[in-house]
Protein backbone atom coordinates (compact mmCIF):
# COMPACT_ATOMS: atom_id res chain seq x y z
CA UNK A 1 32.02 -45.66 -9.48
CA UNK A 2 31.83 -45.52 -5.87
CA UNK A 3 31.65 -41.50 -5.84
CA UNK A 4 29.29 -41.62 -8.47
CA UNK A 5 27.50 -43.90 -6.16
CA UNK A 6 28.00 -41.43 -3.29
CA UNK A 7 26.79 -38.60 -5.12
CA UNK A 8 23.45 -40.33 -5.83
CA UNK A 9 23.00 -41.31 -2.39
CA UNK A 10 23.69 -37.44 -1.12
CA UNK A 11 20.95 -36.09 -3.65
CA UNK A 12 18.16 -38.93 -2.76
CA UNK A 13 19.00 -38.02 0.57
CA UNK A 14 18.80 -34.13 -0.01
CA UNK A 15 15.06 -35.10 -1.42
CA UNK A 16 13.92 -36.89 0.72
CA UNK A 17 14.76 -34.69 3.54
CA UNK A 18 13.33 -31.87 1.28
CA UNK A 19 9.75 -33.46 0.56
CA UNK A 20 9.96 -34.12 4.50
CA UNK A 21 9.94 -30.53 5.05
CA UNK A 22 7.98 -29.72 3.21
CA UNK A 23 5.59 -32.27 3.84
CA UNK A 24 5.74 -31.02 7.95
CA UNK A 25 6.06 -27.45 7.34
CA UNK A 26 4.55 -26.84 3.73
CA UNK A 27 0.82 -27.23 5.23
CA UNK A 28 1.27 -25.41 7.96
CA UNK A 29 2.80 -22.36 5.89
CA UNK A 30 0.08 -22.59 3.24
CA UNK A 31 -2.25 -23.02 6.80
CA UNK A 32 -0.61 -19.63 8.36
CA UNK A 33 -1.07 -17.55 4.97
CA UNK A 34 -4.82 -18.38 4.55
CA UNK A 35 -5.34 -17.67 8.42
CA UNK A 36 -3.61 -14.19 7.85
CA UNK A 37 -5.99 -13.45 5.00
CA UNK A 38 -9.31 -14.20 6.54
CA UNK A 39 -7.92 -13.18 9.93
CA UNK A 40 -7.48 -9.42 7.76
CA UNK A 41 -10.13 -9.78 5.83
CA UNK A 42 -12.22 -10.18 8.86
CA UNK A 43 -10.82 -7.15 10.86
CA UNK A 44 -11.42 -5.12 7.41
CA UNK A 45 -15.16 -6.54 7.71
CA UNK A 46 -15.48 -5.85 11.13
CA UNK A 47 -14.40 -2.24 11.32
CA UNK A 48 -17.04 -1.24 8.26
CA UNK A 49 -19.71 -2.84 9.85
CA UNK A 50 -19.03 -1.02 13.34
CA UNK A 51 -18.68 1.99 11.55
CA UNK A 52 -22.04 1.29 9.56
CA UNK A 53 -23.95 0.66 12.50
CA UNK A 54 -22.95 3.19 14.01
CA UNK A 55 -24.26 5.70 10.92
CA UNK A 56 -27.73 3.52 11.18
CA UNK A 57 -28.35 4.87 14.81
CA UNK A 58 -28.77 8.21 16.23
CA UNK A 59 -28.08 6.79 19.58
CA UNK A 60 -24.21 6.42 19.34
CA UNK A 61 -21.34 8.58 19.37
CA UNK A 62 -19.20 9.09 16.12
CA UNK A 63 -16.40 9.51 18.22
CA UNK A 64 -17.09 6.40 20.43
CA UNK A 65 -18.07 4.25 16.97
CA UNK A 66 -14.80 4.93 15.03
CA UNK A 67 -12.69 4.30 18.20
CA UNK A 68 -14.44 1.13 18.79
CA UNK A 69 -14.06 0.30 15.03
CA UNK A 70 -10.26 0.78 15.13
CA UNK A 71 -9.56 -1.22 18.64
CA UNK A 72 -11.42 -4.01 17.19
CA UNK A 73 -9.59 -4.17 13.95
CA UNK A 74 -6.05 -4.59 16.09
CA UNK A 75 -8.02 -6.86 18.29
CA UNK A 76 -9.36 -9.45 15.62
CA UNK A 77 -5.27 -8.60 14.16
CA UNK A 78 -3.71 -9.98 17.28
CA UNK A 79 -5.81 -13.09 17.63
CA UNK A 80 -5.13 -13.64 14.20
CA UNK A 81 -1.32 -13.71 14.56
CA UNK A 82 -2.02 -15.96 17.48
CA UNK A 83 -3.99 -18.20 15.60
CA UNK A 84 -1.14 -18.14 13.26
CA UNK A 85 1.45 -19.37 15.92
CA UNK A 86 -0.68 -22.01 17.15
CA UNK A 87 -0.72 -23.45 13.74
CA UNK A 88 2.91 -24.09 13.82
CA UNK A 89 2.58 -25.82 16.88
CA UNK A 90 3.70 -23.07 19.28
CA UNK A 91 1.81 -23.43 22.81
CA UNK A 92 -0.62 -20.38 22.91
CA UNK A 93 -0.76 -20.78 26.56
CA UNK A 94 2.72 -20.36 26.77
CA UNK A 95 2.80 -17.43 24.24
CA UNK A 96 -0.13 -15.78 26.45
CA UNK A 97 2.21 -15.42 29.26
CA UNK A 98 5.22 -14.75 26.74
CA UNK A 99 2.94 -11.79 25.23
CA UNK A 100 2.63 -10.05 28.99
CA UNK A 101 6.36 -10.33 29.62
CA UNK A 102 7.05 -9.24 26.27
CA UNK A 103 4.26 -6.82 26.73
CA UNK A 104 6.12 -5.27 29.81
CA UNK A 105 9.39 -4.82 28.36
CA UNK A 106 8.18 -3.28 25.07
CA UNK A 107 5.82 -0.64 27.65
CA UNK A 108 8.84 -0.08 29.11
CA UNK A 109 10.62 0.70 25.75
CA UNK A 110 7.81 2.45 24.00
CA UNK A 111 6.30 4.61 26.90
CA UNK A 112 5.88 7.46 24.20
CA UNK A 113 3.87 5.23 22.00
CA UNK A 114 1.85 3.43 24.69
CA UNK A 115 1.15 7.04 26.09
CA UNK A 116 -0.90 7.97 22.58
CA UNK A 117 -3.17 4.99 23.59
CA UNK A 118 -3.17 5.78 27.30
CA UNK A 119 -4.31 9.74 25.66
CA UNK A 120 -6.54 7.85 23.18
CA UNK A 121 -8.59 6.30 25.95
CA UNK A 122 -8.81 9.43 27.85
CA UNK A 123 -10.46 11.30 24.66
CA UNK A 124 -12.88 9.03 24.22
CA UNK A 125 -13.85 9.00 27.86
CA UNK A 126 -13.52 13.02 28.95
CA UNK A 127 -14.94 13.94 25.37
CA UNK A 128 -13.33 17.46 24.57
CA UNK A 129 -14.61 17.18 21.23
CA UNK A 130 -16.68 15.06 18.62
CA UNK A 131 -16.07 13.73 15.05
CA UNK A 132 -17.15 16.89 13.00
CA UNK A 133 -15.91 19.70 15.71
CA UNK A 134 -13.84 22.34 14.37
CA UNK A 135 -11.06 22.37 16.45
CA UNK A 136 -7.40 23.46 17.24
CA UNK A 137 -5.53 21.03 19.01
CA UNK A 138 -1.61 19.40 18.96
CA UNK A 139 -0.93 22.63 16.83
CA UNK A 140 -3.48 21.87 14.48
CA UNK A 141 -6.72 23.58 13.22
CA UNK A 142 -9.84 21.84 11.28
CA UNK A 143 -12.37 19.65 11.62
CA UNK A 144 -11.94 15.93 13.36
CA UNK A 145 -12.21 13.39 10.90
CA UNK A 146 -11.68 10.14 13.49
CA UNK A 147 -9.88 9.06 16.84
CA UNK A 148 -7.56 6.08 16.72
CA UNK A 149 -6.07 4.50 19.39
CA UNK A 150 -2.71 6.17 17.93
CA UNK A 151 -3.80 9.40 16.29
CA UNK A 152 -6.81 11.78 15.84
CA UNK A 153 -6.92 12.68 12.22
CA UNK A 154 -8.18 16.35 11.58
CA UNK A 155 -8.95 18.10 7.97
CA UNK A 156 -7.34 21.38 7.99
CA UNK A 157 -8.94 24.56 6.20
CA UNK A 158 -7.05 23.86 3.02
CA UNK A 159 -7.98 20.20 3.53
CA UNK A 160 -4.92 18.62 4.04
CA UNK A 161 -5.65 15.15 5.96
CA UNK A 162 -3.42 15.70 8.82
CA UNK A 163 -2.74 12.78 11.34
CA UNK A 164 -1.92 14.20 15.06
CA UNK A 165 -0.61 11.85 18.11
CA UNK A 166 -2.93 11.80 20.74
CA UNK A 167 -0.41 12.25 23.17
CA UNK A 168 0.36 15.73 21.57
CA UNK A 169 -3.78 16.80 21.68
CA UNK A 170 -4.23 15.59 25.18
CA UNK A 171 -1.25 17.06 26.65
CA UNK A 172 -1.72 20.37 24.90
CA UNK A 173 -4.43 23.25 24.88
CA UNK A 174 -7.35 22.20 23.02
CA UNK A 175 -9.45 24.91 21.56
CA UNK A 176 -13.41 23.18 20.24
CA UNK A 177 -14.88 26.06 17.97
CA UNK A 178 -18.00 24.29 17.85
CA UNK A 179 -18.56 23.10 21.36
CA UNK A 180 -21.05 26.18 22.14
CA UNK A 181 -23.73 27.26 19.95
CA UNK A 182 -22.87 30.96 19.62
CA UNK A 183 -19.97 33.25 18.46
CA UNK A 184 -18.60 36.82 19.85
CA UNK A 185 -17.45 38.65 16.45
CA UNK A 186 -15.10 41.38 17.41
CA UNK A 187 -14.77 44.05 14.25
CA UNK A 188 -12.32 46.93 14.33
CA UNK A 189 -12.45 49.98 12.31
CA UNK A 190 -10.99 52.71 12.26
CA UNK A 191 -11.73 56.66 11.21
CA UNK A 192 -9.10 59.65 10.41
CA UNK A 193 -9.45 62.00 13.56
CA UNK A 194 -10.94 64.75 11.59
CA UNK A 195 -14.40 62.74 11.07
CA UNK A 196 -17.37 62.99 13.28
CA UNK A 197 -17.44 59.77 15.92
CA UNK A 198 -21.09 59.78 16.55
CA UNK A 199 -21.61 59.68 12.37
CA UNK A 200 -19.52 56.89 12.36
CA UNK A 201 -20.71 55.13 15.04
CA UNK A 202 -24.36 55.65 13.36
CA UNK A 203 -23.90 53.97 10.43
CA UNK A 204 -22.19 51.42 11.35
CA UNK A 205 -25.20 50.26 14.21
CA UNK A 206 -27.40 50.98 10.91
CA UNK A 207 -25.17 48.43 9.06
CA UNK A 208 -25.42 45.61 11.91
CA UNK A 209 -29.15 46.27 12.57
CA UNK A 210 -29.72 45.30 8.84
CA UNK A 211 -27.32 42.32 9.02
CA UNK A 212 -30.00 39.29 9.63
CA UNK A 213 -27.36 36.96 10.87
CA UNK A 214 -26.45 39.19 13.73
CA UNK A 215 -28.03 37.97 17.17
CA UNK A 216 -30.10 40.54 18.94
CA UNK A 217 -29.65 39.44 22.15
CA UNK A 218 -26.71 39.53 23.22
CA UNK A 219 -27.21 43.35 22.35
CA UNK A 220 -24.73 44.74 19.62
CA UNK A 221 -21.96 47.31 21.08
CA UNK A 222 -20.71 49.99 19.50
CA UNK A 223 -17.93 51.99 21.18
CA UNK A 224 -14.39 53.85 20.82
CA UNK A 225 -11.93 51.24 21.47
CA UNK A 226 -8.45 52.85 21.18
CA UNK A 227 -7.23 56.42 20.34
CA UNK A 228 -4.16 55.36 18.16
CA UNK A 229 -1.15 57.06 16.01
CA UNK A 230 -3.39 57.75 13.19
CA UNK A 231 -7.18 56.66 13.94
CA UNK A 232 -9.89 56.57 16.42
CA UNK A 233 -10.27 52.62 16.41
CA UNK A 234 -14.18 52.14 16.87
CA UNK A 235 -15.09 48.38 18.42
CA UNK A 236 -18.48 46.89 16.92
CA UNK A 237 -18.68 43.65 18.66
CA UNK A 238 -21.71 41.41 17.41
CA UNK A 239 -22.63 37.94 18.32
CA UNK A 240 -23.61 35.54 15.60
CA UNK A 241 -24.55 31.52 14.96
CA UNK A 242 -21.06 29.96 15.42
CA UNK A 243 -21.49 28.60 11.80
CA UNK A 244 -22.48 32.62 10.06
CA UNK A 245 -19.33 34.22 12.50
CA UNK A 246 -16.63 34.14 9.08
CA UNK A 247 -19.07 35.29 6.62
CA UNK A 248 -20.43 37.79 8.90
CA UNK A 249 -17.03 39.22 9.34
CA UNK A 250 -16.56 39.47 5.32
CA UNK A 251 -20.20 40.83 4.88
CA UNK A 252 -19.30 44.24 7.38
CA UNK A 253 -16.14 44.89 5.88
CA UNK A 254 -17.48 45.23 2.86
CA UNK A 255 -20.29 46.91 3.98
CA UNK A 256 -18.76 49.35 6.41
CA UNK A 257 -15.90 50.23 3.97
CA UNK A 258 -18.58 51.58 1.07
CA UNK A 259 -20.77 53.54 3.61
CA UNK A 260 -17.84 55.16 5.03
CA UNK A 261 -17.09 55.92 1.36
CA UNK A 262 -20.51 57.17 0.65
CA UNK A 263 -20.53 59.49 3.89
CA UNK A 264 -17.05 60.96 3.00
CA UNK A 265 -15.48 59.24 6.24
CA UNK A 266 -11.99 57.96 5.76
CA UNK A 267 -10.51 54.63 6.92
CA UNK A 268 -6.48 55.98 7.41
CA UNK A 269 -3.72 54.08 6.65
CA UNK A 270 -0.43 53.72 7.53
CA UNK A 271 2.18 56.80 5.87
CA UNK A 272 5.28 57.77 6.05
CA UNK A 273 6.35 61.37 5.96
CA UNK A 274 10.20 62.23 5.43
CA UNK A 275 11.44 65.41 5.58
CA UNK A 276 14.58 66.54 3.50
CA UNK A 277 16.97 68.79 5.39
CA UNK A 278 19.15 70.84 3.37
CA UNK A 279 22.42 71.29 4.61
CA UNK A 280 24.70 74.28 3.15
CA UNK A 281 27.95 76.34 4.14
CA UNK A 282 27.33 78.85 7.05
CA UNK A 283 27.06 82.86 5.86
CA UNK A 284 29.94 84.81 6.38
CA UNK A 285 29.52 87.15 9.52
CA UNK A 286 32.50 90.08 8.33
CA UNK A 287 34.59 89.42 11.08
C-alpha cells in the first residue's frame, strides 16, 4: 500500500512539475516561434519592397538596390533572433556585448567568409560592373543577375544560374563586355596562295561596306595579316555596336565564304600529303 502510495505521489509530482514547465517555458516557446515568423516574414517583405522601389525609379542603381535589399533581409534576421532571446529572458544588453566577442572569434575563424563581404562592399562601392553587364569574372562568363553580400550571381550563355564568391570576382581579373559602347571585330580569312590578294581584298571591303551594322568611323581595315603554311591570312577588322559584334561575325562568314565561292577564290584547308616509298633488293652489279 505504501508503494502504491509512493508511486502516486512520484507521478502527481512528475505533473505538476510538468504543467510548471510548461506553464514558464510553453509561452515563451509559442512567443519565440511567432516572433521568428513575422520577424521572416518581415525580412521577406522588406527585401521585395526595396527591390520594387528600386524598379519604380530611374534614379537608383540595380546594383546598389539588390545589395541593399539583401543586407537588410540579414539585418531585420538578426534583430529577429535577438528579439527571440530576449523573450526567454536572456539580457540583450549582455548578448550585445556577447555578439562582438563572439563576433571576433568567429572573424577570426571565418576570415575566408567575412572576406566575400569585405569584397561585397568593395563592388558595390568601386562599381566594375552593373546588374545586366555581360561579364567574365571569378572564371565565369554571362550576364550579372544580383550582388549579395556573399555572392554575385551571373547567368551564363547556356543560362545556367551560377552563384560566384565575391572574394573570387574581386580578387581576380574582371573582364565587363558591356562597360563601353563599341566593339573591335577582328575577322580572319584566309586565301590559297595562287589567288589574286587585291581581288580578295576587294570583295571583301565590298562585303563590309554593305554590312549596315558596321561603324564607319572607326574606318574598316583591310590588310594581309600573316603569310602562313598554306594561306595568305587577310585581317578585316570592323568595329560594330557592342550588342551587333556576334551576329556581325556570323553575317561575314557567311557572306565572305559564298563570294569567295562565286569569284573562284579558295579558302585552303588543312591536308596531309604522305608519300609511299618503295623499298626493294639492290640490282646486282656483276662483280
Amino acid at each position: 500500500m505504501d508503494k502504491i502510495n509512493d508511486l502516486e505521489n512520484t507521478m502527481s509530482y512528475a505533473i505538476e512539475t510538468g504543467m510548471g514547465v510548461i506553464t514558464t517555458y510553453g509561452f515563451k516557446v509559442i512567443g519565440a516561434i511567432i516572433i521568428l515568423i513575422v520577424g521572416w516574414t518581415v525580412a521577406g517583405i522588406v527585401r521585395r519592397a526595396i527591390n520594387k522601389a528600386g524598379d519604380r525609379s530611374q534614379r537608383f542603381d540595380k546594383t546598389l538596390v539588390t545589395f541593399f535589399a539583401s543586407t537588410a533581409n540579414y539585418a531585420v534576421l538578426t534583430f529577429t533572433i535577438i528579439a527571440v532571446l530576449g523573450s526567454f529572458g536572456v539580457e540583450t544588453t549582455s548578448f550585445v556585448a556577447l555578439l562582438g566577442a563572439l563576433g571576433l572569434a568567429l572573424g577570426l575563424a571565418l576570415q575566408g567568409t567575412l572576406g566575400h563581404v569585405a569584397s561585397g562592399i568593395m563592388l558595390i562601392i568601386f562599381r566594375p560592373f552593373r546588374v545586366g553587364d555581360f561579364v567574365e569574372a571569378g572564371g565565369v562568363t554571362g550576364t550579372v543577375d544580383s550582388i549579395t553580400l556573399f555572392t554575385t550571381e551571373i547567368n551564363t550563355l547556356d543560362n545556367v544560374r551560377t552563384i560566384v564568391p565575391n572574394g573570387a570576382v574581386w580578387g581576380g581579373v574582371v573582364k565587363n563586355f558591356a562597360a563601353n559602347p563599341t566593339r573591335r571585330l577582328d575577322f580572319i580569312v584566309g586565301i590559297s596562295y595562287g589567288d589574286n590578294i587585291d581581288k580578295a581584298l576587294k570583295i571583301a571591303r565590298e562585303i563590309v561596306e554593305a554590312e549596315s551594322r558596321i561603324l564607319k568611323d572607326p574606318a574598316p581595315m583591310l590588310a594581309v595579316r600573316t603569310l602562313a603554311d598554306s594561306s595568305v591570312n587577310l585581317l578585316v577588322r570592323v568595329w560594330t555596336a557592342r550588342g551587333d559584334l556576334f551576329d556581325v561575325e556570323l553575317a561575314l562568314n557567311k557572306a565572305v565564304k559564298e563570294a569567295y565561292d562565286r569569284e573562284g577564290i579558295s579558302i585552303p584547308f588543312p591536308q596531309r600529303v604522305v608519300h609511299h616509298i618503295h623499298s626493294g633488293k639492290p640490282e646486282d652489279d656483276g662483280v
